[in-house]
Protein backbone atom coordinates (compact mmCIF):
# COMPACT_ATOMS: atom_id res chain seq x y z
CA UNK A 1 -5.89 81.03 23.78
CA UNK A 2 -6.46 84.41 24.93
CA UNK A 3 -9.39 83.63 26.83
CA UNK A 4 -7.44 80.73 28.78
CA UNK A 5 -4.19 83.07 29.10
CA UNK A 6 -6.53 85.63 30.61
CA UNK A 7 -8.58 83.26 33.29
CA UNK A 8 -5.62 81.79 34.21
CA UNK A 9 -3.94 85.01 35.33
CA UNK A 10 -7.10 86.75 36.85
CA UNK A 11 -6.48 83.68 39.64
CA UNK A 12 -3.50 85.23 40.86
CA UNK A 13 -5.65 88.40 41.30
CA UNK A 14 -5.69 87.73 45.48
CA UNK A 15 -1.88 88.13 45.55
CA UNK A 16 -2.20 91.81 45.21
CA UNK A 17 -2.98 94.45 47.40
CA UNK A 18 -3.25 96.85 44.69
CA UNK A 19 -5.09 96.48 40.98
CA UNK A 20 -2.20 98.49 39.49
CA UNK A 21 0.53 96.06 40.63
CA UNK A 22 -1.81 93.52 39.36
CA UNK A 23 -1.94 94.92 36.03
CA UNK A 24 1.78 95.10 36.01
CA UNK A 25 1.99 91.83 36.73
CA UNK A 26 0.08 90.51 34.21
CA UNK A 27 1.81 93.20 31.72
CA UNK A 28 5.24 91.55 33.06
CA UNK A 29 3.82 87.55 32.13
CA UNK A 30 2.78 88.27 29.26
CA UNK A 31 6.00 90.22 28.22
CA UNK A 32 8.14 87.31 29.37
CA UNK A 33 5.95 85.14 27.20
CA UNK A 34 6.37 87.07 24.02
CA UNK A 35 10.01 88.12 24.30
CA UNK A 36 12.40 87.10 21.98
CA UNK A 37 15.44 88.21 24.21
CA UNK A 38 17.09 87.23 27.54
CA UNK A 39 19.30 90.32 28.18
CA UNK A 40 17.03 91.39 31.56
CA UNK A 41 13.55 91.22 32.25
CA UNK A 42 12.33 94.84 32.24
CA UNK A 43 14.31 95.84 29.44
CA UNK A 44 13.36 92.95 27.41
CA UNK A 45 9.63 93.01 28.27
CA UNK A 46 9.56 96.42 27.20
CA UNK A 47 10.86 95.79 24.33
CA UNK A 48 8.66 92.54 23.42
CA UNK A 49 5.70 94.99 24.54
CA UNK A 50 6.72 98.01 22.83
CA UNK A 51 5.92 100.32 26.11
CA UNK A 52 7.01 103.52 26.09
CA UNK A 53 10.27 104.70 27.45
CA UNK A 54 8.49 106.40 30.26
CA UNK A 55 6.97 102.87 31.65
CA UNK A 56 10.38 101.78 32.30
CA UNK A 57 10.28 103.22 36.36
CA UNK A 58 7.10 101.84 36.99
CA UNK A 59 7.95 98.36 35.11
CA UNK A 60 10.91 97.91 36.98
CA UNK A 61 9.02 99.15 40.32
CA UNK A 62 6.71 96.29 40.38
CA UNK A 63 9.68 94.18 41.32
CA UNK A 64 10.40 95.96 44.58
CA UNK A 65 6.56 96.59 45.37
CA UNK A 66 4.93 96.06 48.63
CA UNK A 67 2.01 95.44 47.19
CA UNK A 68 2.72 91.49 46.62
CA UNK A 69 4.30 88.48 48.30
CA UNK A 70 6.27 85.82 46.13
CA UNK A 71 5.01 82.84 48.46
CA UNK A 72 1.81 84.06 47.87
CA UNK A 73 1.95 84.15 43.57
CA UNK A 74 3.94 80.75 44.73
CA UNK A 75 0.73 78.92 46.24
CA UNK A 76 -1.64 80.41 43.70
CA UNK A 77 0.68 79.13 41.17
CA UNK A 78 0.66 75.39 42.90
CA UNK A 79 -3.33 75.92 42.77
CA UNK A 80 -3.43 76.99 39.47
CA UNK A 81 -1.00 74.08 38.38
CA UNK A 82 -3.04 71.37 40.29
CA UNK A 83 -6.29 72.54 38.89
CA UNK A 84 -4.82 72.22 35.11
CA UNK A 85 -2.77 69.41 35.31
CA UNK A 86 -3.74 67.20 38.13
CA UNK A 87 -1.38 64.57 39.62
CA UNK A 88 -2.52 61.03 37.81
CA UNK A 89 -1.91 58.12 40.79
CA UNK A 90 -1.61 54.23 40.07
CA UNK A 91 -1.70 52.05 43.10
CA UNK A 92 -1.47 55.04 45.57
CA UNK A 93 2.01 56.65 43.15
CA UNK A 94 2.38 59.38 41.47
CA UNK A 95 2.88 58.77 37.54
CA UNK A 96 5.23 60.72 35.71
CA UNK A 97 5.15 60.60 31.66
CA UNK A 98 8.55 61.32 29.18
CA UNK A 99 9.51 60.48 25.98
CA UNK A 100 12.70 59.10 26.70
CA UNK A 101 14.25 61.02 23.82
CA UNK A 102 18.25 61.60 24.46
CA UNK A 103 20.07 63.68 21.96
CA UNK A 104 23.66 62.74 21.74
CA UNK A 105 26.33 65.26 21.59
CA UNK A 106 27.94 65.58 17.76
CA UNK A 107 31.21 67.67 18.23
CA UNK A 108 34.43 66.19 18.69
CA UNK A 109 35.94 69.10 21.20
CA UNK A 110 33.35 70.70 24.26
CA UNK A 111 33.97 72.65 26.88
CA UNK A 112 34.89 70.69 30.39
CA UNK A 113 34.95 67.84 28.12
CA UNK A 114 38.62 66.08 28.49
CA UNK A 115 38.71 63.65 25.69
CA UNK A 116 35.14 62.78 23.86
CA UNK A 117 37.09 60.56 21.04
């Protein structure tokens, strides 16, 4: 898993200008991968990570950097996505696979729910 974690993200290598924002960047995936809280994402990556206190600038300086462009990680991701998980075509249209699973709703009162009985 590691090794497929790690060849995926040294695609997105050409996005940076800079090998330190790139190593940020791949610190900040894998944080968002591992955490186990929502409350923001530098606090809770450095918290999934266990950096340091003093990482915290640089952390959250990665997302203000000049050293990347989002449409840029944006195509490499639509590469990266279309070399994994190609589009499968029948009769010149795209195919698109569910489960059709639908989980119905068990409480009697919701919220923005008028009457459900």
């Amino acid at each position: 898993m590691l090794k497929y974690i790690d060849s995926t993200l040294r695609k997105f290598r050409s996005c940076f200008s800079r090998e330190a924002s790139f190593h940020w960047f791949v610190i900040i995936i894998l944080g968002l991968m591992v955490r186990s809280d929502h409350l923001g994402a530098t606090t809770s990556v450095m918290r999934a990570l266990s950096l340091p206190a003093r990482c915290y600038e640089k952390c959250n300086h990665f997302f203000r950097s000049d050293a990347w462009s989002l449409e840029f990680i944006r195509l490499a991701w639509v590469q990266v996505v279309r070399h994994v998980a190609p589009l499968i075509r029948y009769n010149g249209k795209v195919v698109l696979v569910g489960d059709g699973v639908k989980q119905s709703k068990e409480a009697r009162r919701m919220p923005a729910v008028k009457k459900l009985h």
